[in-house]
C-alpha atoms as a PDB file:
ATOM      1  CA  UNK A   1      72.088  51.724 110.594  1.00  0.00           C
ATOM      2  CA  UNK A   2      68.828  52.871 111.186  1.00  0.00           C
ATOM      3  CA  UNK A   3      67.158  56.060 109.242  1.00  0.00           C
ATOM      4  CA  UNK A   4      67.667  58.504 112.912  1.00  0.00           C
ATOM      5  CA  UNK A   5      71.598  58.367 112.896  1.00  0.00           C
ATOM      6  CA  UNK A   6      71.540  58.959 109.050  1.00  0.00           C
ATOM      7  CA  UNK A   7      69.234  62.052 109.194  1.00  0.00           C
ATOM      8  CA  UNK A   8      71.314  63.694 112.290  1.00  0.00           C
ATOM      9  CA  UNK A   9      73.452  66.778 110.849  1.00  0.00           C
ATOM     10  CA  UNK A  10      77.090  66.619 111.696  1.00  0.00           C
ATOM     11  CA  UNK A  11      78.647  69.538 113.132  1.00  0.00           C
ATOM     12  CA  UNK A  12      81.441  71.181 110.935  1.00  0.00           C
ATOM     13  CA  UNK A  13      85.068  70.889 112.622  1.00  0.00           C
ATOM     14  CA  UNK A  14      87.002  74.229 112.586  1.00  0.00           C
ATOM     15  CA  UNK A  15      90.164  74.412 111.517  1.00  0.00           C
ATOM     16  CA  UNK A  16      92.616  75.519 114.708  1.00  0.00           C
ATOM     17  CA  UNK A  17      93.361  78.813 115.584  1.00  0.00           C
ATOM     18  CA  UNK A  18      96.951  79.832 115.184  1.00  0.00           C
ATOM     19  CA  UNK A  19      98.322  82.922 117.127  1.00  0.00           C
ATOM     20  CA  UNK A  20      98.621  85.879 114.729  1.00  0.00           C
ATOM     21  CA  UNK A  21     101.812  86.085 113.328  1.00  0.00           C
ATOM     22  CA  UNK A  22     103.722  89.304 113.615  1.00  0.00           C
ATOM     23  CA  UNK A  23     106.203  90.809 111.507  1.00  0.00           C
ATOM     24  CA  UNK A  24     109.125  92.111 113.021  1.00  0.00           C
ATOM     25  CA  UNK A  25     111.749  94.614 111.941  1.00  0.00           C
ATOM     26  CA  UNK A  26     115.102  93.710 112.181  1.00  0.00           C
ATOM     27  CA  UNK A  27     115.634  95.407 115.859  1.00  0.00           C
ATOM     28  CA  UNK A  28     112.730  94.733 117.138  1.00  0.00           C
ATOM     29  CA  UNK A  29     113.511  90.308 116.390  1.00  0.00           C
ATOM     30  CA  UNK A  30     116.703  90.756 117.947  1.00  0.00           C
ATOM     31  CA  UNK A  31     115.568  91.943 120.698  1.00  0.00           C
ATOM     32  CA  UNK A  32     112.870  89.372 120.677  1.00  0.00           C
ATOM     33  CA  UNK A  33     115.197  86.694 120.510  1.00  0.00           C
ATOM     34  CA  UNK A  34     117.477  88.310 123.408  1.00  0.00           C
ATOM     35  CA  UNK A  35     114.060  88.313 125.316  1.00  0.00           C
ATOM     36  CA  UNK A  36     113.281  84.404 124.648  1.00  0.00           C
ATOM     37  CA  UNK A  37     117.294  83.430 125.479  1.00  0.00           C
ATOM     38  CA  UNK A  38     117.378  85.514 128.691  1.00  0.00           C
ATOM     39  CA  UNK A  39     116.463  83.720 131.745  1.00  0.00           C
ATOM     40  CA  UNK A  40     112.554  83.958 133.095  1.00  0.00           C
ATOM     41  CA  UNK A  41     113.495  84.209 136.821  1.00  0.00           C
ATOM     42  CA  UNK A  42     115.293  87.468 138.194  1.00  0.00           C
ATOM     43  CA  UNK A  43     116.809  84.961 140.870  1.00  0.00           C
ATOM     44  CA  UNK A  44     118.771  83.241 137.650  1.00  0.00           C
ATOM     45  CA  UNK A  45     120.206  86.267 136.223  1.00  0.00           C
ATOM     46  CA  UNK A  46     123.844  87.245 136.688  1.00  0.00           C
ATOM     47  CA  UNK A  47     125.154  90.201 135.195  1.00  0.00           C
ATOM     48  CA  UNK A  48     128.269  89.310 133.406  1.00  0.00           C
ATOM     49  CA  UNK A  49     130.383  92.108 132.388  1.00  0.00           C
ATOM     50  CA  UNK A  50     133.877  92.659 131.009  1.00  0.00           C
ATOM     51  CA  UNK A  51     136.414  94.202 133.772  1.00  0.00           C
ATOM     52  CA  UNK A  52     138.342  96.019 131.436  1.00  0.00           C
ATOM     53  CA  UNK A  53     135.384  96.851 128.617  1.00  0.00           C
ATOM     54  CA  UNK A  54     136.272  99.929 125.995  1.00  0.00           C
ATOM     55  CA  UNK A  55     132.992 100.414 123.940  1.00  0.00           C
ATOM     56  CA  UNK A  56     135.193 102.329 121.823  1.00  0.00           C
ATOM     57  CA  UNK A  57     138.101  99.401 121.343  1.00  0.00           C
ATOM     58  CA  UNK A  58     139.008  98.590 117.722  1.00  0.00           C
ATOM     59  CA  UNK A  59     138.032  95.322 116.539  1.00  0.00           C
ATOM     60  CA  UNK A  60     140.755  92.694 116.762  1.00  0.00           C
ATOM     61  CA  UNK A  61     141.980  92.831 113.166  1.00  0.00           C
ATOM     62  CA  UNK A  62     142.669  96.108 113.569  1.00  0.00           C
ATOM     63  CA  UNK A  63     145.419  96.128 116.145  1.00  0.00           C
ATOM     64  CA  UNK A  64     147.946  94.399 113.647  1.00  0.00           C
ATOM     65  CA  UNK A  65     147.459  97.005 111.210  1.00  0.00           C
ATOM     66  CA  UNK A  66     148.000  99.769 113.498  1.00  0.00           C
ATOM     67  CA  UNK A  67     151.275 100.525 112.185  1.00  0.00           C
ATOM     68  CA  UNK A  68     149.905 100.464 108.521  1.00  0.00           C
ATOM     69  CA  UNK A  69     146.660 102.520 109.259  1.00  0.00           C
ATOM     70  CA  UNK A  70     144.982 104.971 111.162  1.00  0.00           C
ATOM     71  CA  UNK A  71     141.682 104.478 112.747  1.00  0.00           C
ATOM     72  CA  UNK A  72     139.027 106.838 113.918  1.00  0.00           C
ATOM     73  CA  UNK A  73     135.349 106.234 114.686  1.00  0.00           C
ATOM     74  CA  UNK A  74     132.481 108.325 113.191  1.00  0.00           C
ATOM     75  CA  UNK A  75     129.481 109.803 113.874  1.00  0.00           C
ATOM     76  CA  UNK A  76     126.528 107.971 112.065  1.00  0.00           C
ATOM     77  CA  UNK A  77     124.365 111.198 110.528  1.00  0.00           C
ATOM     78  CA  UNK A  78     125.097 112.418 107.442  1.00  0.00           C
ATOM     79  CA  UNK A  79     126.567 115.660 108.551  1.00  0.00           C
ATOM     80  CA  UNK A  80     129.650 113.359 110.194  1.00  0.00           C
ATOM     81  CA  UNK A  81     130.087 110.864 107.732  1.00  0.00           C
ATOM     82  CA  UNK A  82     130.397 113.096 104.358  1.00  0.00           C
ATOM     83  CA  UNK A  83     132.854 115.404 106.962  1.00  0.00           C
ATOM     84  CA  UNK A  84     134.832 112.548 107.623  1.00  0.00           C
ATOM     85  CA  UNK A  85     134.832 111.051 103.984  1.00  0.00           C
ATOM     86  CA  UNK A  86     135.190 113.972 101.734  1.00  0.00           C
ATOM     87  CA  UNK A  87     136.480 116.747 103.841  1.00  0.00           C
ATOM     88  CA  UNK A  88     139.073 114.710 105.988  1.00  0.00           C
ATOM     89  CA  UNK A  89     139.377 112.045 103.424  1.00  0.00           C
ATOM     90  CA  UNK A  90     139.147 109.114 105.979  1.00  0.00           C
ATOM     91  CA  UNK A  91     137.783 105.585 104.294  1.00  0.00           C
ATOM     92  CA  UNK A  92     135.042 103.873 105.533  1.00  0.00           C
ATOM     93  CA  UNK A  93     135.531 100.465 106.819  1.00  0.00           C
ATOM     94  CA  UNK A  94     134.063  97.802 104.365  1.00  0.00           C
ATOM     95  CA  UNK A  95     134.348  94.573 104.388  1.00  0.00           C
ATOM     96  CA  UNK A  96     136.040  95.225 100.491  1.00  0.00           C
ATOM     97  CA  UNK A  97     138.793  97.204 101.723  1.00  0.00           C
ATOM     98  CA  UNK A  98     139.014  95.547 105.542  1.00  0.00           C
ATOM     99  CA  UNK A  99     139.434  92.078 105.095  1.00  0.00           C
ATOM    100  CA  UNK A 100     141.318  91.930 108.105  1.00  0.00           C
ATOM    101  CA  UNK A 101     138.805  92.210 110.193  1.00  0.00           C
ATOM    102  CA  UNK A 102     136.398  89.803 110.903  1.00  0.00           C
ATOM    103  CA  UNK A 103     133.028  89.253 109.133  1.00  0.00           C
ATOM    104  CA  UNK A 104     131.015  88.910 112.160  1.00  0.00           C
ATOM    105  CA  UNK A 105     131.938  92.400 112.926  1.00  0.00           C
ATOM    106  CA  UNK A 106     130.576  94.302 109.973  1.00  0.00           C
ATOM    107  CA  UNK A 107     126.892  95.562 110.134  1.00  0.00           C
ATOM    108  CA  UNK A 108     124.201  95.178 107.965  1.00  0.00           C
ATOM    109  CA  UNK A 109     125.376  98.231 105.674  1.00  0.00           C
ATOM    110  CA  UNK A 110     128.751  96.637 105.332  1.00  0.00           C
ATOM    111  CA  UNK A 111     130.473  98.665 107.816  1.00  0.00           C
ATOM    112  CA  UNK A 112     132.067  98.396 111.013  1.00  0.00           C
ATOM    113  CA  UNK A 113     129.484 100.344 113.959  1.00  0.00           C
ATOM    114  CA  UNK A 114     129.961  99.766 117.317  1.00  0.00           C
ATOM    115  CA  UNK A 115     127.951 102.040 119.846  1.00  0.00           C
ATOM    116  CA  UNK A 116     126.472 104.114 116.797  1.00  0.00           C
ATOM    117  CA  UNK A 117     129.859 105.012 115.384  1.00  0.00           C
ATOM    118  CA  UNK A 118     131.483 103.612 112.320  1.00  0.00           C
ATOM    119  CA  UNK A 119     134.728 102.865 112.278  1.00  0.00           C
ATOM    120  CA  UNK A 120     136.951 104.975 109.348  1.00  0.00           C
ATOM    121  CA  UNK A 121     140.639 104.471 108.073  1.00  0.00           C
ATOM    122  CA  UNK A 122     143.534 106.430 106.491  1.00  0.00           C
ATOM    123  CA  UNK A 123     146.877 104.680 105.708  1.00  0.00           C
ATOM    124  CA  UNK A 124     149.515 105.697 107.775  1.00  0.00           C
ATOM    125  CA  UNK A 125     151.666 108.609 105.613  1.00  0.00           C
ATOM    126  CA  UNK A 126     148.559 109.768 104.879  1.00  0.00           C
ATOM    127  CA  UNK A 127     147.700 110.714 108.270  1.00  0.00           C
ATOM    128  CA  UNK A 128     150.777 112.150 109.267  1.00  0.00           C
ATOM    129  CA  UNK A 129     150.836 114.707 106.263  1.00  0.00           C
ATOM    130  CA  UNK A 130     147.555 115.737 107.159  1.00  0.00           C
ATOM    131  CA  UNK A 131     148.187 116.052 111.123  1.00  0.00           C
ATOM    132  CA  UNK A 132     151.512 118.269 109.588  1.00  0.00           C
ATOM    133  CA  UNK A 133     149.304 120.511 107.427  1.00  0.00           C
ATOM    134  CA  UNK A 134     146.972 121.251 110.126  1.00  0.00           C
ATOM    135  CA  UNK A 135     149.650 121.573 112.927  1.00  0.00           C
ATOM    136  CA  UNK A 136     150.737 124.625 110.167  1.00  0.00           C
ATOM    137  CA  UNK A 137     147.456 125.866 109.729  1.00  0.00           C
ATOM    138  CA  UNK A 138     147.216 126.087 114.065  1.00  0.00           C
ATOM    139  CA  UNK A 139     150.498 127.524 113.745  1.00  0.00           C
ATOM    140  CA  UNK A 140     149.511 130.085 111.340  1.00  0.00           C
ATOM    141  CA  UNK A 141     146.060 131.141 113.383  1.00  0.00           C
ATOM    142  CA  UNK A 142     148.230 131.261 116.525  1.00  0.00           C
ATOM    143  CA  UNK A 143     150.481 134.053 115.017  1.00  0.00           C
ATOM    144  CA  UNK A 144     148.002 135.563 113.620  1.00  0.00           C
ATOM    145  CA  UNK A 145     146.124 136.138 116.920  1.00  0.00           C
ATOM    146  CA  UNK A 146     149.429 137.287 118.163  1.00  0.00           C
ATOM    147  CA  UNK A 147     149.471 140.342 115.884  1.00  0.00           C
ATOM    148  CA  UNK A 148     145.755 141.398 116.297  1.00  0.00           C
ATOM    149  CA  UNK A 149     145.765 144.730 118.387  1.00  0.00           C
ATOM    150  CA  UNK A 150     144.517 144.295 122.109  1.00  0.00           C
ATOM    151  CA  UNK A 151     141.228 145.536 122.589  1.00  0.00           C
ATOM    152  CA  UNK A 152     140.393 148.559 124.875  1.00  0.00           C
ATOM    153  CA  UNK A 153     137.854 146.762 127.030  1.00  0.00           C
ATOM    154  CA  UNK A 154     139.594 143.962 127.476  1.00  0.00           C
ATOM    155  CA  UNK A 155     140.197 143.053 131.417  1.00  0.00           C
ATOM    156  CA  UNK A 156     143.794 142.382 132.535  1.00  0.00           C
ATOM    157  CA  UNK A 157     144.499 141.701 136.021  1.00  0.00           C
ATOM    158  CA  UNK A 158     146.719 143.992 137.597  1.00  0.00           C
ATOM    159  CA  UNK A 159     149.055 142.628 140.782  1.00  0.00           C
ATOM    160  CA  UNK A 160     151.048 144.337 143.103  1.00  0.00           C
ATOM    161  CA  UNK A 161     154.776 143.023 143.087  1.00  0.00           C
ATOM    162  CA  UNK A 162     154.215 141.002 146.297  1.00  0.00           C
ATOM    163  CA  UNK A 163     151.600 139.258 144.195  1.00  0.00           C
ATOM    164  CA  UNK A 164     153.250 138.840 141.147  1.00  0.00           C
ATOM    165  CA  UNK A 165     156.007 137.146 143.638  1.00  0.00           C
ATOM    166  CA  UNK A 166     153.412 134.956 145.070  1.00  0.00           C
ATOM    167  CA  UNK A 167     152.273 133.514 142.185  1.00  0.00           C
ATOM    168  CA  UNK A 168     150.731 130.291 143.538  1.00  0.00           C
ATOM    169  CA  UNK A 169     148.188 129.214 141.001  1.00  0.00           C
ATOM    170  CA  UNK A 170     145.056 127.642 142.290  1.00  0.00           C
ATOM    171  CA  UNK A 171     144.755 130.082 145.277  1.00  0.00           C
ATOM    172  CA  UNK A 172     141.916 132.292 144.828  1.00  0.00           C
ATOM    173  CA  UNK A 173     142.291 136.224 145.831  1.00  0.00           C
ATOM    174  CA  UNK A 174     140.009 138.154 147.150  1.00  0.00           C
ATOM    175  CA  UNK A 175     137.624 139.629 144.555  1.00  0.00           C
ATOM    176  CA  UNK A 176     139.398 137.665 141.866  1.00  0.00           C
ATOM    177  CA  UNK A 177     137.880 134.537 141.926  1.00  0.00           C
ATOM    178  CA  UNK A 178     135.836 134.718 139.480  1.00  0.00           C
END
């Protein structure tokens, strides 16, 4: 080796440059992987839908306790769910007090949500002595709009007795269609 190739400097290597990495929130990486699993070329897609799809269907663990438990699905805000919970004493579905539904259909929160709703129960007897006490309470109102006095500026139609005899609903009469 002679003294020139000793002396020459040797450039420094660089490490590689990685892409940045970016953090994702938990929408935001499924929708990345949907992105990276749906095909590149318009010309490949096929849309692929149910025929008979019911975005408000109950899961399939439900059905079989239909006749054990009422379902109902529930707004997500605040406002809906206390409502729903402490007002109209429906139960959340958990995956504690669900097991009969499937695990893969319980959301991050431990409830069943499906198109922003979450899906609430009420066992059976329950339900039906609540749906009695309001039928009385509608009941109740009903009479008691019955009794109120009719109001002086109230409009009532008045017919003349071939009209009242002609009673076909769904025809309009002149000036009355409104």
């Amino acid at each position: 080796m002679s003294q020139d190739e000793i002396k020459t400097p040797v450039a420094p290597v660089a490490p590689p440059v990685e892409a940045p990495k970016t953090i994702l929130t938990g929408p935001d990486a499924h929708l990345a992987s949907v992105v990276t699993r749906q095909p590149k070329d318009i010309l490949h897609a096929q849309v692929k839908r149910p025929v008979n799809f019911d975005r408000y269907a109950l899961p399939k663990g439900c059905e079989a306790m239909r006749k054990k438990y009422r379902f109902k699905w529930v707004g997500k805000t605040e406002r809906q769910i206390a409502r729903a919970t402490e007002v109209e004493q429906w139960s959340i579905c958990t995956r504690q007090n669900a097991p009969f539904i499937h695990s893969s259909v319980f959301g991050i929160h431990g409830a069943v949500e499906k198109g922003g709703l979450i899906l609430a129960f009420m066992p059976e007897d329950a339900a039906k002595d609540r749906n009695a006490r309001l039928r009385g309470i509608d009941k109740a109102r009903r009479d008691k709009m019955k009794k109120l006095p009719k109001q002086d500026n109230f409009y009532e139609a008045k017919l003349s007795p071939e009209e009242q005899n002609n009673n076909n609903a769904g025809d309009h009469q002149q000036g009355r269609d409104f």
